[in-house]
C-alpha atoms as a PDB file:
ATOM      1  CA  UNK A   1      13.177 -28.616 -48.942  1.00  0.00           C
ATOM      2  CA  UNK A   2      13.889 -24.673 -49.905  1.00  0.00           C
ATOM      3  CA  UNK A   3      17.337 -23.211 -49.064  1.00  0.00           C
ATOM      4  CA  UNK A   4      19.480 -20.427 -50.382  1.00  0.00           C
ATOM      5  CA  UNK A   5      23.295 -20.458 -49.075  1.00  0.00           C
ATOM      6  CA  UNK A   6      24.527 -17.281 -48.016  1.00  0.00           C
ATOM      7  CA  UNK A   7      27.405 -15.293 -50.239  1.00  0.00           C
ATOM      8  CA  UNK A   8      30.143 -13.400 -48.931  1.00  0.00           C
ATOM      9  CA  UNK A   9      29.587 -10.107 -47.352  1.00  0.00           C
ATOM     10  CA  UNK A  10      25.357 -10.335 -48.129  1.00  0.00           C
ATOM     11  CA  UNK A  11      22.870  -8.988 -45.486  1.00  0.00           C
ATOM     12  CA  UNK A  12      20.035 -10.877 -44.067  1.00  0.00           C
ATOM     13  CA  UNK A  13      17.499  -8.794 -45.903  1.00  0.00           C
ATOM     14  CA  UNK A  14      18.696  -9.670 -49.615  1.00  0.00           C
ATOM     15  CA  UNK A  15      18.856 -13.878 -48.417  1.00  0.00           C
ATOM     16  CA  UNK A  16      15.725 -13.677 -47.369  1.00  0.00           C
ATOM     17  CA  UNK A  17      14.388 -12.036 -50.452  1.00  0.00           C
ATOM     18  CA  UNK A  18      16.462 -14.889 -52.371  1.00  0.00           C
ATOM     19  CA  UNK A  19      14.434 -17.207 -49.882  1.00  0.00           C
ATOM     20  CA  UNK A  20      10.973 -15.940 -50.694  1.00  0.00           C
ATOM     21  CA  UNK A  21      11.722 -15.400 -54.021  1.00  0.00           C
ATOM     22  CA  UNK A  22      12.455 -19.491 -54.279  1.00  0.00           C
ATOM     23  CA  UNK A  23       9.990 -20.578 -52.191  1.00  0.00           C
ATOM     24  CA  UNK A  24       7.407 -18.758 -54.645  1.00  0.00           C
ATOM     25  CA  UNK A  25       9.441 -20.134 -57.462  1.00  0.00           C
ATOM     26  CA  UNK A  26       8.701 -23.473 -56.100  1.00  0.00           C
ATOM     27  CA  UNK A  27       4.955 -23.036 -55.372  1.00  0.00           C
ATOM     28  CA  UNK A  28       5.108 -24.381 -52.352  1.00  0.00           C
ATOM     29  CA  UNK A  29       3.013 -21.968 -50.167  1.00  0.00           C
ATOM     30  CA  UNK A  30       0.229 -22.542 -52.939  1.00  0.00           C
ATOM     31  CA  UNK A  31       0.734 -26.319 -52.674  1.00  0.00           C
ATOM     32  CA  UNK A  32       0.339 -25.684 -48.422  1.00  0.00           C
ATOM     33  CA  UNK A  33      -3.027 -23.561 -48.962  1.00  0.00           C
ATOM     34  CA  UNK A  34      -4.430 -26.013 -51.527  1.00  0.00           C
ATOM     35  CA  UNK A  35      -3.549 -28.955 -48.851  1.00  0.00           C
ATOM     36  CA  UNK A  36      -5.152 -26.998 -45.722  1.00  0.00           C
ATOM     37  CA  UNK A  37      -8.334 -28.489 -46.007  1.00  0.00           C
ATOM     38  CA  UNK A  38      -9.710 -31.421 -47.495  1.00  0.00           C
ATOM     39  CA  UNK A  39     -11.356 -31.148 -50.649  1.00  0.00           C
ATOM     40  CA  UNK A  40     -13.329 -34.309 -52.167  1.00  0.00           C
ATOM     41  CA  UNK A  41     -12.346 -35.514 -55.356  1.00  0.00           C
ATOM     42  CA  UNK A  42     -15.677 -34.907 -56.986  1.00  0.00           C
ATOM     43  CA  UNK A  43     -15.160 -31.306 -56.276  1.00  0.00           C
ATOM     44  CA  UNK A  44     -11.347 -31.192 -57.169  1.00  0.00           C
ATOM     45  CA  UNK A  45     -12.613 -33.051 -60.759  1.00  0.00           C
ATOM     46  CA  UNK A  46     -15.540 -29.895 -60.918  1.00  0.00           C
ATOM     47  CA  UNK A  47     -12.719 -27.063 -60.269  1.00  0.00           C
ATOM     48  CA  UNK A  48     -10.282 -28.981 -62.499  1.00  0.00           C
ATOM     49  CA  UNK A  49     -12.834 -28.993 -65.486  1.00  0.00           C
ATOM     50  CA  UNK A  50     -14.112 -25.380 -64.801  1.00  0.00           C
ATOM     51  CA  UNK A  51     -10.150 -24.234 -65.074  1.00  0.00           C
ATOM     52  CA  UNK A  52     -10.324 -26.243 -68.459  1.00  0.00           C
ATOM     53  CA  UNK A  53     -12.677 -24.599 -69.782  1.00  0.00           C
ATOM     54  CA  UNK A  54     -12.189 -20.980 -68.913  1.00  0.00           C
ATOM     55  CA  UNK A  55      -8.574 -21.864 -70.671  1.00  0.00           C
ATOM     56  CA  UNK A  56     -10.249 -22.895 -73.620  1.00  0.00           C
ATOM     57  CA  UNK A  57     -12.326 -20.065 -74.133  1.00  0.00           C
ATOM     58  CA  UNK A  58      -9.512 -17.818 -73.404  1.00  0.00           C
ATOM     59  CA  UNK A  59      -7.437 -19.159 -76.420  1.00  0.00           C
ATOM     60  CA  UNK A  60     -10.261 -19.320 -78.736  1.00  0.00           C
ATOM     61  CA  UNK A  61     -11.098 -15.594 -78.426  1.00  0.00           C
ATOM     62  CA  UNK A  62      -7.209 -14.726 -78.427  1.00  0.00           C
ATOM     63  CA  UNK A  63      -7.541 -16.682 -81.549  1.00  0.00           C
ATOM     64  CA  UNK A  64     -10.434 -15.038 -82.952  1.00  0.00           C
ATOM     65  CA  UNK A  65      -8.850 -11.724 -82.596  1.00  0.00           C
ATOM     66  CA  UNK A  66      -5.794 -12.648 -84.484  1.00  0.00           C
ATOM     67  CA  UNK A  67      -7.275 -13.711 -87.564  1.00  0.00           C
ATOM     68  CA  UNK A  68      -9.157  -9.854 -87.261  1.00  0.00           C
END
């Protein structure tokens, strides 16, 4: 669980910007909108590879425009 203890003399405002900050540090509000529904594992696999690939290709053109 996320928490962020409070310092001396510090406003609400700035803790909860500490808070959010964290708590999108920690990926969890990406974990909680990848868990809302149920996704089948055939379909995870598909999205998995897909994300693969499109990383692939991304590094071989950064590649290919190095050696340029």
């Amino acid at each position: 669980m996320t928490f962020v203890v409070a310092d001396d003399n510090e406003s609400f405002d700035s803790l909860l910007r500490r808070f959010k900050k964290r708590v999108q540090g920690d990926r969890i509000l990406s974990e909680i909108r990848k868990r809302r529904y149920f996704e089948q594992p055939s379909v995870v696999r598909k999205r998995k590879r897909a994300a693969k690939l499109r990383k692939s290709r991304r590094t071989t053109l950064k590649d290919l425009r190095r050696t340029y």
